[in-house]
C-alpha atoms as a PDB file:
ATOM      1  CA  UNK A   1      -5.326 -11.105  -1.685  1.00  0.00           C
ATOM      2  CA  UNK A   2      -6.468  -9.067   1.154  1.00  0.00           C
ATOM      3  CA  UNK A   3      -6.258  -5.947  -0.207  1.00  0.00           C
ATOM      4  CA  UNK A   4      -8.429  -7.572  -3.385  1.00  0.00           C
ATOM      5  CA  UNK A   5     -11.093  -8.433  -0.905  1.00  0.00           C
ATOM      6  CA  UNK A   6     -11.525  -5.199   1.030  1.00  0.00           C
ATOM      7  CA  UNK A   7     -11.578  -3.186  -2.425  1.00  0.00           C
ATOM      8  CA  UNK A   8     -14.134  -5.698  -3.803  1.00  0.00           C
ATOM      9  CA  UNK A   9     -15.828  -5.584  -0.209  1.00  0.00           C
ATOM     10  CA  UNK A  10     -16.286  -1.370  -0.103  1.00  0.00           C
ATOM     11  CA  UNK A  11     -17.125  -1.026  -3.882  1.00  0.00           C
ATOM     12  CA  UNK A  12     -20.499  -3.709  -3.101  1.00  0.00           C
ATOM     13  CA  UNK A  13     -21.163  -2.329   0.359  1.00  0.00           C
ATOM     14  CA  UNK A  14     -22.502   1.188  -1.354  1.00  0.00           C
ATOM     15  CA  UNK A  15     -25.555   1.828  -3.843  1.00  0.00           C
ATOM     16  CA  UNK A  16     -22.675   3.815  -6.205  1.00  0.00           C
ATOM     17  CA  UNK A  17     -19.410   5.020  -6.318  1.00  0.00           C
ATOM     18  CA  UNK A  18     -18.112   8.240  -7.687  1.00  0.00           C
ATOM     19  CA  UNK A  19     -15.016   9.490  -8.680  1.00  0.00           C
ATOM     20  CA  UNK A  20     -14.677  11.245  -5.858  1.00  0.00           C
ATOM     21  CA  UNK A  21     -14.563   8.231  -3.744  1.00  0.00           C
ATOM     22  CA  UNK A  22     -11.146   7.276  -4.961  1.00  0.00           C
ATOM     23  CA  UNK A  23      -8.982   8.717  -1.906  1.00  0.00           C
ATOM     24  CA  UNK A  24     -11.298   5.957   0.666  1.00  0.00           C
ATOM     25  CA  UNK A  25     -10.240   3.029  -1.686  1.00  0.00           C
ATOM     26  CA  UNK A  26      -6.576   3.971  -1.335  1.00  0.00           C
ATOM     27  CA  UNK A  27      -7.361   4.617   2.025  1.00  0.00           C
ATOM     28  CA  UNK A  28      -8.646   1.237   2.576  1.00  0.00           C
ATOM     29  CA  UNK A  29      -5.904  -0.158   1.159  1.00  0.00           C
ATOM     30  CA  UNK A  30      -2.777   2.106   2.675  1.00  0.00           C
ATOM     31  CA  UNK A  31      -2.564  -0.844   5.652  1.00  0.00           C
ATOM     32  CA  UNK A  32      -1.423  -2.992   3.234  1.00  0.00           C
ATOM     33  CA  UNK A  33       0.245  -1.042   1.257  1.00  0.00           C
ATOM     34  CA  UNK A  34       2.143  -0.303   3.983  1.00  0.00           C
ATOM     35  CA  UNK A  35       2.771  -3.996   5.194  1.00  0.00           C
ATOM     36  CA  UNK A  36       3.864  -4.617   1.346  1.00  0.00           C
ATOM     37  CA  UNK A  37       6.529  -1.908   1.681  1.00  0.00           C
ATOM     38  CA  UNK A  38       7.818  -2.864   4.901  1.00  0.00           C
ATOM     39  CA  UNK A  39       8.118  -6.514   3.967  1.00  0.00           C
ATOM     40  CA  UNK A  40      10.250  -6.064   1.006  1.00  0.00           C
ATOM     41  CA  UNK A  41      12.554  -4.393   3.291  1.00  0.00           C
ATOM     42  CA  UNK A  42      12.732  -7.320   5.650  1.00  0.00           C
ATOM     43  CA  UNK A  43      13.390  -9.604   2.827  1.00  0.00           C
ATOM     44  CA  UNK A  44      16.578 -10.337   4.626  1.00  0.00           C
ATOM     45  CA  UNK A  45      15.634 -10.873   8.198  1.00  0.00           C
ATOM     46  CA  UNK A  46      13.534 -14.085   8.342  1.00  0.00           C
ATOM     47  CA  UNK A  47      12.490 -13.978  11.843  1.00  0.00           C
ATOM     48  CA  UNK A  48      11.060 -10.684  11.751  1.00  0.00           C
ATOM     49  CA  UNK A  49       9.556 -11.770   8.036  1.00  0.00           C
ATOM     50  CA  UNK A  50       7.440 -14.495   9.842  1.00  0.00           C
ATOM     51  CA  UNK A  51       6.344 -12.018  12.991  1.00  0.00           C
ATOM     52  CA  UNK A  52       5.309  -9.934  10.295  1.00  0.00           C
ATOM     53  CA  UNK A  53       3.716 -12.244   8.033  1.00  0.00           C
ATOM     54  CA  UNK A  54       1.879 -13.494  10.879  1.00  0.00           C
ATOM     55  CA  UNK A  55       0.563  -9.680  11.729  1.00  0.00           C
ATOM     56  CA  UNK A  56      -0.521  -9.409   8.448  1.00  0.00           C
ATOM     57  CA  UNK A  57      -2.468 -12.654   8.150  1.00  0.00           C
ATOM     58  CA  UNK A  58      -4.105 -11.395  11.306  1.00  0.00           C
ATOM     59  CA  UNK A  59      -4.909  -7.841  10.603  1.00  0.00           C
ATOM     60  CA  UNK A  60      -6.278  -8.998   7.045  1.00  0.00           C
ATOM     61  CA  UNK A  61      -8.822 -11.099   8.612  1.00  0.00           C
ATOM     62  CA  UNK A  62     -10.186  -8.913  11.184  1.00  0.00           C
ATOM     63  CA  UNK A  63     -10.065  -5.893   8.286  1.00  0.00           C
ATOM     64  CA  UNK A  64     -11.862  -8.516   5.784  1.00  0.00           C
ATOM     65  CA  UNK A  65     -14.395  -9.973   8.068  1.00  0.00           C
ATOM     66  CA  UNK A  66     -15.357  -6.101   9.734  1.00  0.00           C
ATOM     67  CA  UNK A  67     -15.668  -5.426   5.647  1.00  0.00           C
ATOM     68  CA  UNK A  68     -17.540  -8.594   4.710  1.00  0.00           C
ATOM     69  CA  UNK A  69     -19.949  -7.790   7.949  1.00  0.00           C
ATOM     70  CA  UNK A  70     -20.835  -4.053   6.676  1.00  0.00           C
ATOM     71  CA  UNK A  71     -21.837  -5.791   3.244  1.00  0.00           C
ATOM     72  CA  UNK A  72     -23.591  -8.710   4.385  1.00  0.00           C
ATOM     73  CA  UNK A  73     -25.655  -6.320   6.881  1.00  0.00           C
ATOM     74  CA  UNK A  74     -25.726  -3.673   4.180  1.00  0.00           C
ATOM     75  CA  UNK A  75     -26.981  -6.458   1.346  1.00  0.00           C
ATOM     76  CA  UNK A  76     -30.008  -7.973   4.351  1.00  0.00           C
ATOM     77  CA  UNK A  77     -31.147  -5.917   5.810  1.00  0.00           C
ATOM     78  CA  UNK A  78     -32.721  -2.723   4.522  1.00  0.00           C
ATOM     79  CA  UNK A  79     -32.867  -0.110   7.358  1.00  0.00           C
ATOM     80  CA  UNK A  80     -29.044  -0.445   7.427  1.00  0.00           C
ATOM     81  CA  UNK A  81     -29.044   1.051   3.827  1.00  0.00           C
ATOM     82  CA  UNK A  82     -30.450   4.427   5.259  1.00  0.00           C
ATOM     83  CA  UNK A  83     -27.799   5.006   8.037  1.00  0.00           C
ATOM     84  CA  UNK A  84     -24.280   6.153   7.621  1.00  0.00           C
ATOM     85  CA  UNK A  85     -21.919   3.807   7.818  1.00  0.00           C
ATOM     86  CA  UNK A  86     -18.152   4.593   8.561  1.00  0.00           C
ATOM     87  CA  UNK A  87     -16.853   1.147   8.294  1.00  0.00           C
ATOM     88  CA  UNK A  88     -14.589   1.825   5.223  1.00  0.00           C
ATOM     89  CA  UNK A  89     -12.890   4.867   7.463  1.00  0.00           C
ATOM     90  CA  UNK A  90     -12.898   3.442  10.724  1.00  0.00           C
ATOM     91  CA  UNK A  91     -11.385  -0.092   9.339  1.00  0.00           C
ATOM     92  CA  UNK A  92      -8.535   1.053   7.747  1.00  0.00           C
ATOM     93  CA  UNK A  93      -7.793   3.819  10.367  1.00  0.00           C
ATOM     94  CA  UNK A  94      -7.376   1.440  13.088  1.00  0.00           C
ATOM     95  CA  UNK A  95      -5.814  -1.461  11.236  1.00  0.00           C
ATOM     96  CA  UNK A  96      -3.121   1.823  10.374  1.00  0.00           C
ATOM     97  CA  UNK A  97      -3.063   2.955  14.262  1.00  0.00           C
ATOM     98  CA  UNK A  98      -2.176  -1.458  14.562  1.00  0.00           C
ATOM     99  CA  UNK A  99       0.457  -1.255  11.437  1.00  0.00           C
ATOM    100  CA  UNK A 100       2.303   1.721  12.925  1.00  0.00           C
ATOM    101  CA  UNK A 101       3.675   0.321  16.080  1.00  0.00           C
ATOM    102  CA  UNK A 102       4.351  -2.755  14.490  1.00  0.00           C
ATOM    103  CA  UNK A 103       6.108  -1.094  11.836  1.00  0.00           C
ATOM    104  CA  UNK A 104       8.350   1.538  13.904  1.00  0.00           C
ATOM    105  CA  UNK A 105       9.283  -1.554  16.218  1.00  0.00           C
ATOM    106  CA  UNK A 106      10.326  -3.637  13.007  1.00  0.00           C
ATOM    107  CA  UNK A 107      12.452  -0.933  11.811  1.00  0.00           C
ATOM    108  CA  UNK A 108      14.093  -0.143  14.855  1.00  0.00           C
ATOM    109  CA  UNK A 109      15.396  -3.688  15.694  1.00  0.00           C
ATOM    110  CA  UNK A 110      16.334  -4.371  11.999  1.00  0.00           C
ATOM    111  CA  UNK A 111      18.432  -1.304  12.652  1.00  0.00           C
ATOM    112  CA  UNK A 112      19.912  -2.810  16.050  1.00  0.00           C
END
């Protein structure tokens, strides 16, 4: 649902997208991509499930809201349409910097 939200979120938050704009989207949504993958391999472990569910619930609103912010700004006010705006980069490369620790950490006690 998340990941349905920041795509929706990015595509309004820019007069048009290309073609070439493809590799941000699946940028935008490699965080939970990633979260996806790791939880079907924790299927299994239902403590770590819930720590991880409860990561996820909490990285998808910060991502969402910083997304829903950009748009809302981008939609009212008018001199923010003539700046650059790197929130579809800068979003999804720190909720990844968040998901990686979390994931390694995951992985290495499931292993334990």
């Amino acid at each position: 649902m998340a990941a349905l939200l920041t795509l929706t979120l990015a595509l309004t938050s820019v007069p048009r997208w290309r073609a070439s704009d493809a590799p941000f989207l699946l940028f935008a949504l490699s965080p939970y991509l990633a979260l996806g993958a790791l939880s079907t391999r924790l299927r299994c472990a239902q403590g770590r499930a819930w720590v991880l569910l409860g990561f996820t619930a909490a990285l998808s609103l910060a991502g969402v809201g910083c997304f829903a912010l950009d748009s809302w700004t981008f939609h009212t006010m008018e001199d923010y349409r003539m700046v650059q705006r790197f929130t579809v980069i800068v979003v999804p490369m720190l909720q990844l910097l968040l998901t990686a620790p979390v994931a390694l950490i995951v992985l290495l006690r499931a292993r334990l």
